[in-house]
PDB file of N, CA and C in Angstrom:
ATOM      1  N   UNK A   1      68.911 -75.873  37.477  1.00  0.00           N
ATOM      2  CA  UNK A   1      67.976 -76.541  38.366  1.00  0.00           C
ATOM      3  C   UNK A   1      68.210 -78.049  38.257  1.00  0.00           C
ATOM      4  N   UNK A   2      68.448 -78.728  39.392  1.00  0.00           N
ATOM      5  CA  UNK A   2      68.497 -80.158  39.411  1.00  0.00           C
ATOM      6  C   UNK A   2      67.547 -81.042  40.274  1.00  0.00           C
ATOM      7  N   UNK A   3      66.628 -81.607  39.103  1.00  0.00           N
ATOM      8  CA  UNK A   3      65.739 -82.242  39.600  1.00  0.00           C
ATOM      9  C   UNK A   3      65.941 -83.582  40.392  1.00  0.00           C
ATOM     10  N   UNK A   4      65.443 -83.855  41.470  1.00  0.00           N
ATOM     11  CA  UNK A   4      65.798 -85.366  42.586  1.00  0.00           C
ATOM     12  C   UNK A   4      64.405 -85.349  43.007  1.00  0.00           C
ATOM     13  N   UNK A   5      64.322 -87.254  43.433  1.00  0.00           N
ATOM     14  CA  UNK A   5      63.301 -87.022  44.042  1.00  0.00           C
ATOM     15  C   UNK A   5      63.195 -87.007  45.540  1.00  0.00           C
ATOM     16  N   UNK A   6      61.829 -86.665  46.021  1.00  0.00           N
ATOM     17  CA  UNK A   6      61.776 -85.918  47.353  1.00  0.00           C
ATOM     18  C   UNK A   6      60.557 -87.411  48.123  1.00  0.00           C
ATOM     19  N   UNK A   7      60.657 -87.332  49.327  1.00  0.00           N
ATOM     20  CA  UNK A   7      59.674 -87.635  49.947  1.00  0.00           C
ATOM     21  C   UNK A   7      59.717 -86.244  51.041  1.00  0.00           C
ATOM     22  N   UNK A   8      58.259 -86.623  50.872  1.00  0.00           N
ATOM     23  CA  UNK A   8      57.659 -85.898  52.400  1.00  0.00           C
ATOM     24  C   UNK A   8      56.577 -86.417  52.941  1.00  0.00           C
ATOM     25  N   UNK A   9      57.018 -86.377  54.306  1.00  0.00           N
ATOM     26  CA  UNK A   9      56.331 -87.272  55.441  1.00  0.00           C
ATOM     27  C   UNK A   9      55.416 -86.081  56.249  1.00  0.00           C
ATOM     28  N   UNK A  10      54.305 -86.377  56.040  1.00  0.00           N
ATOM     29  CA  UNK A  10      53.401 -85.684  57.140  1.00  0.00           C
ATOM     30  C   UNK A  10      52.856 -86.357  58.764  1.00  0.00           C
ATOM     31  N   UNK A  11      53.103 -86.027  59.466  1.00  0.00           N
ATOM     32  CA  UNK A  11      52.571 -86.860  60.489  1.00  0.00           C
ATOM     33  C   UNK A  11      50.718 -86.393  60.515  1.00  0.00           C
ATOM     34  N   UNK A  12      50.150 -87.545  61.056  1.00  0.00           N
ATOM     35  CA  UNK A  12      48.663 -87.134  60.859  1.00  0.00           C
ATOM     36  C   UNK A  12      48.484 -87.458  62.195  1.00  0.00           C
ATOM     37  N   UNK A  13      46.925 -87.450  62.678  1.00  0.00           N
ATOM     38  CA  UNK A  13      45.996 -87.686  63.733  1.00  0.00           C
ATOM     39  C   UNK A  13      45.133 -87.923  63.339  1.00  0.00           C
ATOM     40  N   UNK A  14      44.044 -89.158  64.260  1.00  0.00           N
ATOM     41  CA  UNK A  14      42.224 -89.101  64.488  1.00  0.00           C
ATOM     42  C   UNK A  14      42.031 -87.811  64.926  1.00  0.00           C
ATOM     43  N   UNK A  15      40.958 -87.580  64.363  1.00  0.00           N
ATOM     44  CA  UNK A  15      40.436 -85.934  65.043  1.00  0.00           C
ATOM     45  C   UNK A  15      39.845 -86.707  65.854  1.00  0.00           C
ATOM     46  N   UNK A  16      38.848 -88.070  65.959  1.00  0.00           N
ATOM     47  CA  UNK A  16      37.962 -88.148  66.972  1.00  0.00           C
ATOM     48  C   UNK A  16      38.787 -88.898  68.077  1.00  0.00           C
ATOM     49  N   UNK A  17      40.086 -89.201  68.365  1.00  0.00           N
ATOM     50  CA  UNK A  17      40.869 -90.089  69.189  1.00  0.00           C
ATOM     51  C   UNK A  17      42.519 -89.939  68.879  1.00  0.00           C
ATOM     52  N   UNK A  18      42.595 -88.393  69.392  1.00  0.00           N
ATOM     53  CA  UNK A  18      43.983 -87.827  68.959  1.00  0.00           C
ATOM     54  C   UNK A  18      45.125 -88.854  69.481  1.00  0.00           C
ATOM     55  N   UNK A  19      44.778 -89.657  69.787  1.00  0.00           N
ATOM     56  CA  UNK A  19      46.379 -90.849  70.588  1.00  0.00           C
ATOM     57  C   UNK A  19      46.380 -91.338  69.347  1.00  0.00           C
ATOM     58  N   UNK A  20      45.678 -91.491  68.422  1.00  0.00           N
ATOM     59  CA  UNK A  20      46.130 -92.532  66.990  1.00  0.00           C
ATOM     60  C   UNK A  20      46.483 -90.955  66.470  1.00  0.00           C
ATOM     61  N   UNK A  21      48.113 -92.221  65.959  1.00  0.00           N
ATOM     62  CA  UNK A  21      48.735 -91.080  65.342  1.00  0.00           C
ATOM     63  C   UNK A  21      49.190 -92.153  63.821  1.00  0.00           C
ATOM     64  N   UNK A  22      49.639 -91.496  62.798  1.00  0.00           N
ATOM     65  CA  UNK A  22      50.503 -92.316  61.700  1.00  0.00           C
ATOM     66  C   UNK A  22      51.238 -90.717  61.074  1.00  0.00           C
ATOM     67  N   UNK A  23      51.088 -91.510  59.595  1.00  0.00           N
ATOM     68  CA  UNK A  23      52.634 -90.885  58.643  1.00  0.00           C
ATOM     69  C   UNK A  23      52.283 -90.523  57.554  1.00  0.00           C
ATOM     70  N   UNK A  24      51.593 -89.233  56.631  1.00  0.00           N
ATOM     71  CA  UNK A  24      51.024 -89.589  55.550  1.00  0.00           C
ATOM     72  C   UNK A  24      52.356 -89.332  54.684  1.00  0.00           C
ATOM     73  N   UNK A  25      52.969 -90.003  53.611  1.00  0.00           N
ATOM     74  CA  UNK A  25      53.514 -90.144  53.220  1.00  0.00           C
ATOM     75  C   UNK A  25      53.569 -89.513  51.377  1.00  0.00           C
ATOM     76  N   UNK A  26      54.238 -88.735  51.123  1.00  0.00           N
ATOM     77  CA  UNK A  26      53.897 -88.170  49.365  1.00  0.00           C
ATOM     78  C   UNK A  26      55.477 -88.403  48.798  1.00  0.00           C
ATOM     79  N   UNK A  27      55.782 -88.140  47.747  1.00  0.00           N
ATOM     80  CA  UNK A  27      57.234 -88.458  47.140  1.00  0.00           C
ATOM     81  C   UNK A  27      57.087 -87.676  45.199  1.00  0.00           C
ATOM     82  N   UNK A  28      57.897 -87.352  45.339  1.00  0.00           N
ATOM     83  CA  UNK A  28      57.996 -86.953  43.723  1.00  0.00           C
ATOM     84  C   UNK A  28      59.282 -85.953  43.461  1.00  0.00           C
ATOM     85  N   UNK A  29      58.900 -85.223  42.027  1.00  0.00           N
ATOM     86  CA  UNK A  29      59.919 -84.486  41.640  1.00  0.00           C
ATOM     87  C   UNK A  29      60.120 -83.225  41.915  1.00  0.00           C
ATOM     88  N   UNK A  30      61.297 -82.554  42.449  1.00  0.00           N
ATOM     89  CA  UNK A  30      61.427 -81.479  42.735  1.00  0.00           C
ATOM     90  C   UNK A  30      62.715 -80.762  42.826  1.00  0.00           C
ATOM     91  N   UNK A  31      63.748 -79.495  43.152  1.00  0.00           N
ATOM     92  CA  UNK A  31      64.555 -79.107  42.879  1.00  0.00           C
ATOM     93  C   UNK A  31      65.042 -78.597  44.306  1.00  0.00           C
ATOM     94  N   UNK A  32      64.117 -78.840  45.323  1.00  0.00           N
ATOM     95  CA  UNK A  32      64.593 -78.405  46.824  1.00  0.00           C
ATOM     96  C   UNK A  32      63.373 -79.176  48.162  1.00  0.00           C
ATOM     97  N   UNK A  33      64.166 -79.071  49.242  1.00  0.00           N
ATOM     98  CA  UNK A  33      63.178 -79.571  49.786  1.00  0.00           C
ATOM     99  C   UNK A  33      61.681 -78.536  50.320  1.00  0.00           C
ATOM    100  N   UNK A  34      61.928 -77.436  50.137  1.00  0.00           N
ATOM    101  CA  UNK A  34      60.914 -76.602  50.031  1.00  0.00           C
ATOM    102  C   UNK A  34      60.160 -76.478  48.727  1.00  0.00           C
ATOM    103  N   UNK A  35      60.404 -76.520  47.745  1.00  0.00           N
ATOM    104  CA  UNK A  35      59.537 -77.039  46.783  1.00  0.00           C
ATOM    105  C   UNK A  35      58.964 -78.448  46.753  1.00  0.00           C
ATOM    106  N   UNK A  36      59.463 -79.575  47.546  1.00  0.00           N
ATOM    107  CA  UNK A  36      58.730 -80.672  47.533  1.00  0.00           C
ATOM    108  C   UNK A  36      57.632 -80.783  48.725  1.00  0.00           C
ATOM    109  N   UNK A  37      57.492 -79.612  49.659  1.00  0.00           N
ATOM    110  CA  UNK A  37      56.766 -79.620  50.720  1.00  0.00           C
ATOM    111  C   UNK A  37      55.759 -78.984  49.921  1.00  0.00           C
ATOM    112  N   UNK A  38      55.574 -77.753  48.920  1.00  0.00           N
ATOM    113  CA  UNK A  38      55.104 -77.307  48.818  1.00  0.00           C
ATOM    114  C   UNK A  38      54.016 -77.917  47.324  1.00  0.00           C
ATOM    115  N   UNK A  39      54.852 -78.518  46.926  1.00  0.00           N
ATOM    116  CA  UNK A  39      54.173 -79.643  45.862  1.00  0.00           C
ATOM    117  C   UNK A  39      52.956 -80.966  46.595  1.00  0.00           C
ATOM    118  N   UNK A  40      53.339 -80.985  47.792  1.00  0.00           N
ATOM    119  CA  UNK A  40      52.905 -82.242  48.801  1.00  0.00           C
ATOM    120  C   UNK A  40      51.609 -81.287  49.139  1.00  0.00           C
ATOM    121  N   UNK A  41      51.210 -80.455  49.742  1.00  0.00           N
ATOM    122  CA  UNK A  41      50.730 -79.661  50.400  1.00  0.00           C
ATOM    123  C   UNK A  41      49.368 -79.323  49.071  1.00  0.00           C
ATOM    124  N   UNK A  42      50.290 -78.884  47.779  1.00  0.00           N
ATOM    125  CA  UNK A  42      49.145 -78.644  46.723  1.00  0.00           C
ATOM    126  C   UNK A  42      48.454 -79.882  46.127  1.00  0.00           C
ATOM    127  N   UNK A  43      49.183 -80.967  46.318  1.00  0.00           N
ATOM    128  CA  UNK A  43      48.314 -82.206  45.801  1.00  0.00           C
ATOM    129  C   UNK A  43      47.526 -82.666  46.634  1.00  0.00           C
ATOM    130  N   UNK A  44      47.879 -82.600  48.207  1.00  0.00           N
ATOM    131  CA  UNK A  44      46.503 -82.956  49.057  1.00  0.00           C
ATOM    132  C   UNK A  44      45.573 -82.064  48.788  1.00  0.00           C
ATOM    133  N   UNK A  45      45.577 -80.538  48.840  1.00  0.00           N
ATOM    134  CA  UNK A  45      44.625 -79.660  48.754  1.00  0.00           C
ATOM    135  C   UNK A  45      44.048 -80.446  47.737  1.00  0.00           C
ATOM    136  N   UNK A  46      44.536 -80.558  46.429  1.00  0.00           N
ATOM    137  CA  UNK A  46      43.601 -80.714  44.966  1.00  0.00           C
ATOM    138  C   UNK A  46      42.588 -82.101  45.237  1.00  0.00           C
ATOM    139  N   UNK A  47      42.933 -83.060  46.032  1.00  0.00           N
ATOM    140  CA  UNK A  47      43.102 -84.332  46.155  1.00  0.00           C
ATOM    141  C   UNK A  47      41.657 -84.085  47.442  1.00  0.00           C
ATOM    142  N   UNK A  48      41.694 -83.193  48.422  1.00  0.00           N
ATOM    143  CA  UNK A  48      41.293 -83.076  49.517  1.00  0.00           C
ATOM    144  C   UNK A  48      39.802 -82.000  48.740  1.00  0.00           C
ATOM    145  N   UNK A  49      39.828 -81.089  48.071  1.00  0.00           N
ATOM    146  CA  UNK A  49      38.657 -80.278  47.315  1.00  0.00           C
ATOM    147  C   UNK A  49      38.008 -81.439  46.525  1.00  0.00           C
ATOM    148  N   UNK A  50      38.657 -82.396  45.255  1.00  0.00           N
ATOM    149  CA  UNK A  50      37.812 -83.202  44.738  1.00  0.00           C
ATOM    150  C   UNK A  50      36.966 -84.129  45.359  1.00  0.00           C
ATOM    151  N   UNK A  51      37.343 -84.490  46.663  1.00  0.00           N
ATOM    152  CA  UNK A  51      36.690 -85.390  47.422  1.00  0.00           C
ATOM    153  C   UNK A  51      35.840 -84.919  47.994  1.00  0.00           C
ATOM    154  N   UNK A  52      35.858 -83.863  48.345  1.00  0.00           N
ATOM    155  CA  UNK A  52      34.743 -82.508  49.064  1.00  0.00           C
ATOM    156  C   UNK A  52      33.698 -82.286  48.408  1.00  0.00           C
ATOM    157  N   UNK A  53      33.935 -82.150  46.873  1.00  0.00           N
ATOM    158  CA  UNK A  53      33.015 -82.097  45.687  1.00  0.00           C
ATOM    159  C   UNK A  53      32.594 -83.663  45.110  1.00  0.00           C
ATOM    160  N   UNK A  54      32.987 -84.469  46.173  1.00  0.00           N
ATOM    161  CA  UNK A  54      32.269 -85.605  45.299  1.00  0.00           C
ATOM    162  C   UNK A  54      33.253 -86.132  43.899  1.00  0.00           C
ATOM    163  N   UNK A  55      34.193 -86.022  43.355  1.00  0.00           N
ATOM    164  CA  UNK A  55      34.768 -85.934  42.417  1.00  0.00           C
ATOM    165  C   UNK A  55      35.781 -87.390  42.957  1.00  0.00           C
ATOM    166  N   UNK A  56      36.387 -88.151  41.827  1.00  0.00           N
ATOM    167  CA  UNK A  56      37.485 -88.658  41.671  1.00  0.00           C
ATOM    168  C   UNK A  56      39.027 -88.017  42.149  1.00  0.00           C
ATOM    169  N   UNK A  57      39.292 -88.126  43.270  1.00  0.00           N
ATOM    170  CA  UNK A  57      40.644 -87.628  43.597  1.00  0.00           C
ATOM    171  C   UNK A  57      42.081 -87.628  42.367  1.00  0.00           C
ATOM    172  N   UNK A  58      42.276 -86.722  41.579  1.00  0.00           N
ATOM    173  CA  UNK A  58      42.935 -86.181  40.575  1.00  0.00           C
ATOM    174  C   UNK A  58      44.093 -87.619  40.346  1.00  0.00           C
ATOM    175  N   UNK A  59      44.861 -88.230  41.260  1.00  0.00           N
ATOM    176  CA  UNK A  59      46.316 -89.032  41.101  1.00  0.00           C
ATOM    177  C   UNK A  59      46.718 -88.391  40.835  1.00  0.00           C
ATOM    178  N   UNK A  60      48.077 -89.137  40.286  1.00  0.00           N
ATOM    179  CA  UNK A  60      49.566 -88.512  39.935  1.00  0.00           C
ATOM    180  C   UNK A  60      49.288 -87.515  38.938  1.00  0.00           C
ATOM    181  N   UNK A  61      49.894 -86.183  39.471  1.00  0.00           N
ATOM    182  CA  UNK A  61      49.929 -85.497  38.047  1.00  0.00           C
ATOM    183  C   UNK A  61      51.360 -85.631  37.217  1.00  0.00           C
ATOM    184  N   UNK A  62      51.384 -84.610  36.064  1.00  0.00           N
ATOM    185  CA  UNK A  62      52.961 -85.287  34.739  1.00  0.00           C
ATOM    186  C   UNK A  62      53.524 -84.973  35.915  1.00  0.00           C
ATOM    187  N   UNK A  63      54.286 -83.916  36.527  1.00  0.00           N
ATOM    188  CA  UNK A  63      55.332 -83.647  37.737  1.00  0.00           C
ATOM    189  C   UNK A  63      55.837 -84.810  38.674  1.00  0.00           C
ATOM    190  N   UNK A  64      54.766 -86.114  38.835  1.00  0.00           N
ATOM    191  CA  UNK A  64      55.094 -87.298  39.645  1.00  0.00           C
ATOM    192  C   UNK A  64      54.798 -87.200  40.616  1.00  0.00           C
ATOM    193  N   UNK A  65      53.630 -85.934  41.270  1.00  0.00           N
ATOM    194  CA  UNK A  65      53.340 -85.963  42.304  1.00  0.00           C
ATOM    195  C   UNK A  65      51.715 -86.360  42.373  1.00  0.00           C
ATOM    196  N   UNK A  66      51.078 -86.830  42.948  1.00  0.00           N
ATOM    197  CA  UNK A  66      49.611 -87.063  43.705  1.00  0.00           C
ATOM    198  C   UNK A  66      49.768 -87.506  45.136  1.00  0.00           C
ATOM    199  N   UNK A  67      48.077 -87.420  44.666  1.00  0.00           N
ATOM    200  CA  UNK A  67      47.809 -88.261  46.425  1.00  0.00           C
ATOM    201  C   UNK A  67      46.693 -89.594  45.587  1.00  0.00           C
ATOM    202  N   UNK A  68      47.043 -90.389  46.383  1.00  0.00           N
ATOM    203  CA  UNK A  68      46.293 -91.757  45.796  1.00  0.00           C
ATOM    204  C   UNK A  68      45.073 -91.872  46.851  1.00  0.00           C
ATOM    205  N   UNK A  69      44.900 -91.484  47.916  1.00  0.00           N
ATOM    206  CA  UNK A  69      43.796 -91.649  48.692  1.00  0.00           C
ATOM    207  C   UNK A  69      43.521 -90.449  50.360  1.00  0.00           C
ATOM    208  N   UNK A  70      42.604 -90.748  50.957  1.00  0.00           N
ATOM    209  CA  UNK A  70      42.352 -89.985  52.027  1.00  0.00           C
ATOM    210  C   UNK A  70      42.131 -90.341  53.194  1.00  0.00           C
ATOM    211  N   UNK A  71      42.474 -89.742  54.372  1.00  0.00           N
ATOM    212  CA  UNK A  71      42.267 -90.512  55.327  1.00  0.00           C
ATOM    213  C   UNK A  71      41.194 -89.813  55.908  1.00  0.00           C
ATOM    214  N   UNK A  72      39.717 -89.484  55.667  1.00  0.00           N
ATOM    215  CA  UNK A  72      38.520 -89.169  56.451  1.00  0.00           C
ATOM    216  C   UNK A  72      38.748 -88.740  57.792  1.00  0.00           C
ATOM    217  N   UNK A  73      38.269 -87.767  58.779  1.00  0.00           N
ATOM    218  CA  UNK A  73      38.649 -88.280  60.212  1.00  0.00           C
ATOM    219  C   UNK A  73      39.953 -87.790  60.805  1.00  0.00           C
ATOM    220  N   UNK A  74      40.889 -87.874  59.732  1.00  0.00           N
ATOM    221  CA  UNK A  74      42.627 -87.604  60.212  1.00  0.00           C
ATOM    222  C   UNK A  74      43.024 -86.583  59.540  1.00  0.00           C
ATOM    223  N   UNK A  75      43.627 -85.318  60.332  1.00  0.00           N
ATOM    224  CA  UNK A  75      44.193 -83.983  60.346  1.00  0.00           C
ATOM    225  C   UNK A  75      45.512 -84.457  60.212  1.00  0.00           C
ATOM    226  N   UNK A  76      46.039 -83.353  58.994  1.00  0.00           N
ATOM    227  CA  UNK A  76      47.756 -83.337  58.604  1.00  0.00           C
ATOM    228  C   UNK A  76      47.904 -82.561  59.431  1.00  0.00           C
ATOM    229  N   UNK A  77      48.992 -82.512  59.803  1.00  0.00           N
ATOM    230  CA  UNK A  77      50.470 -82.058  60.657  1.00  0.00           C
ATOM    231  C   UNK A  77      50.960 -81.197  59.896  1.00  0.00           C
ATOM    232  N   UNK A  78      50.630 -80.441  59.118  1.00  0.00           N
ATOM    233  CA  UNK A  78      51.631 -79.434  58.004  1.00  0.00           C
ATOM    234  C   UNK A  78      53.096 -78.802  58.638  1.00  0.00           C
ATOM    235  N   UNK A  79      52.948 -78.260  59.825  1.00  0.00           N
ATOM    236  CA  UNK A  79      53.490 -77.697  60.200  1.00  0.00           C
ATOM    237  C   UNK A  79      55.024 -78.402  60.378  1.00  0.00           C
ATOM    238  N   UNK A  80      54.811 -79.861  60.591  1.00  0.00           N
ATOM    239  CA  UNK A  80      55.833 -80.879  61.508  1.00  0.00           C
ATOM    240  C   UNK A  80      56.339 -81.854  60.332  1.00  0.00           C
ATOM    241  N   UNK A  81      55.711 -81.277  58.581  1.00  0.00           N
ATOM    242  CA  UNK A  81      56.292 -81.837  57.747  1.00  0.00           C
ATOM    243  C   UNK A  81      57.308 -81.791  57.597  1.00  0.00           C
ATOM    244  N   UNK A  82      58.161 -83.345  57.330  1.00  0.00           N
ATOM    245  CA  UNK A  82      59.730 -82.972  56.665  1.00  0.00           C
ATOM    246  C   UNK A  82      59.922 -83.439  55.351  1.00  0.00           C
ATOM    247  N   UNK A  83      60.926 -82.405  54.611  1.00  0.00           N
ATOM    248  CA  UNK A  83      61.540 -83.434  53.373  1.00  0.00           C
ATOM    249  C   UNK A  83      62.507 -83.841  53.131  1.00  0.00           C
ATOM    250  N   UNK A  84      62.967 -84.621  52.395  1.00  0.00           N
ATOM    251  CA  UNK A  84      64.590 -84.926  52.319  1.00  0.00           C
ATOM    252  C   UNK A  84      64.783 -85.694  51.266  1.00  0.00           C
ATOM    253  N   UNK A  85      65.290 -86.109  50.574  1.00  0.00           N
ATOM    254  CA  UNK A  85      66.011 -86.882  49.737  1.00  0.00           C
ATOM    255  C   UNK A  85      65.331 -88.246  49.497  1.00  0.00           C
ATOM    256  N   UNK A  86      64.339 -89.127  48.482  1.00  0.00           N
ATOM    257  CA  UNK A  86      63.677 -90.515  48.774  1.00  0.00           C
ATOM    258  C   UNK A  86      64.633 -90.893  48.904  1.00  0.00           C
ATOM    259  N   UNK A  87      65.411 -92.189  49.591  1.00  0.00           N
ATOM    260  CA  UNK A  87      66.163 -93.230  48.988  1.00  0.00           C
ATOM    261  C   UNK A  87      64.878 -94.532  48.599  1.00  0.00           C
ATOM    262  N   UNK A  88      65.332 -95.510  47.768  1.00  0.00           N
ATOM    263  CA  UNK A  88      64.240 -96.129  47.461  1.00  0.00           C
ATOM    264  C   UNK A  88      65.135 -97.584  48.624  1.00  0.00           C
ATOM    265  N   UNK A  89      63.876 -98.143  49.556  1.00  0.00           N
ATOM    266  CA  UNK A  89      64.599 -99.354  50.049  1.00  0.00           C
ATOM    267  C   UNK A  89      64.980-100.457  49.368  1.00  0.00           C
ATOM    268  N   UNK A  90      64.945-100.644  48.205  1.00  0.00           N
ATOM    269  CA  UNK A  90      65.234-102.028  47.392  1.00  0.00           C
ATOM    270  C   UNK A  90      66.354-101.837  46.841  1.00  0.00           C
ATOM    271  N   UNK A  91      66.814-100.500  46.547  1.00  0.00           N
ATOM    272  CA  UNK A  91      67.936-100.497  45.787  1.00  0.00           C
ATOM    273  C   UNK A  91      69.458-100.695  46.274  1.00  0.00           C
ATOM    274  N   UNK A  92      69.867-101.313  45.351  1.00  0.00           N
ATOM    275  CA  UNK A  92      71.425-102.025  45.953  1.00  0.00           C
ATOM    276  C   UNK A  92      72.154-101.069  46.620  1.00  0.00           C
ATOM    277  N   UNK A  93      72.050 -99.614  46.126  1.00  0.00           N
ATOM    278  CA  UNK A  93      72.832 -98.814  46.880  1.00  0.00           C
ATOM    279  C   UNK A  93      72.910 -98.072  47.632  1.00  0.00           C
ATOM    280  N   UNK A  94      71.538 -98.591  48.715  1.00  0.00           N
ATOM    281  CA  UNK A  94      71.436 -98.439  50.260  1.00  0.00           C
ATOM    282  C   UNK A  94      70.852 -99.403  50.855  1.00  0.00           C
ATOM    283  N   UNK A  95      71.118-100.740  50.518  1.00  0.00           N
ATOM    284  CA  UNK A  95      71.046-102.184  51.220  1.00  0.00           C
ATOM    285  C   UNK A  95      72.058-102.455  52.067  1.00  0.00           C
ATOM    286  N   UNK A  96      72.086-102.798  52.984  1.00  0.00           N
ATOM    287  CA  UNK A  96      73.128-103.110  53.770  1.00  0.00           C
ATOM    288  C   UNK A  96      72.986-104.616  53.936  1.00  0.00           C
ATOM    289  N   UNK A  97      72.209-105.783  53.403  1.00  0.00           N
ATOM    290  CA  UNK A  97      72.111-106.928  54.013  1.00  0.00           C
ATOM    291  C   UNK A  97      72.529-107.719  52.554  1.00  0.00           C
ATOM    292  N   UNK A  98      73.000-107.350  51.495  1.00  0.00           N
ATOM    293  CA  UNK A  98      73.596-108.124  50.275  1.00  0.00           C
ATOM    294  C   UNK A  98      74.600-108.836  50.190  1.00  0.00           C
ATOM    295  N   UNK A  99      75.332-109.469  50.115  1.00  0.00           N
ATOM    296  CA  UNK A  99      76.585-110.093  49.752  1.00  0.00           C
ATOM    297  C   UNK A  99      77.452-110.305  48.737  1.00  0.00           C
ATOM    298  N   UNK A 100      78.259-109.960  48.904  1.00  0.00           N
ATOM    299  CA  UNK A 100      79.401-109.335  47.323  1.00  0.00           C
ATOM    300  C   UNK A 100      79.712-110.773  47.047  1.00  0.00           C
TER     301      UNK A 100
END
């Protein structure tokens, strides 16, 4: 098993003004991109019940995955999630604007 990390991008909506749209965004450790959808999916749930109950939304768990906040109002896209590979933008070795 070879662990990489993953982002996955959810697209969201206003439930009350479906033209606003955004990106909810999760990232962590995982061994496929179906296990990182499915890691994304269990940390909103956990993240999405504590807030339901009034509770402190859990963060990062050891695995490197959480959700840091909620968007009230706005329905995930589960269905239209993708994952793929993070690249991180700062790092030298997918900058294209550096100079040797």
């Amino acid at each position: 098993m070879h662990l990489r990390i993953y982002e996955v991008d959810v697209p969201i909506h206003d439930t009350t003004d479906p033209d606003r749209r955004g990106l909810h965004v999760f990232t962590g450790v995982a061994d496929s991109p179906a296990a990182a959808l499915r890691r994304a999916h269990e940390v909103y749930d956990a993240a999405l019940a504590a807030h339901t109950a009034g509770l402190e939304i859990p963060g990062k768990q050891p695995d490197s995955w959480g959700a840091c906040g909620l968007r009230p109002g706005w329905q995930m896209e589960w269905p239209a999630a993708k994952a793929d590979l993070w690249l991180n933008p700062v790092s030298w070795t997918t900058r294209s604007d550096f100079a040797l």
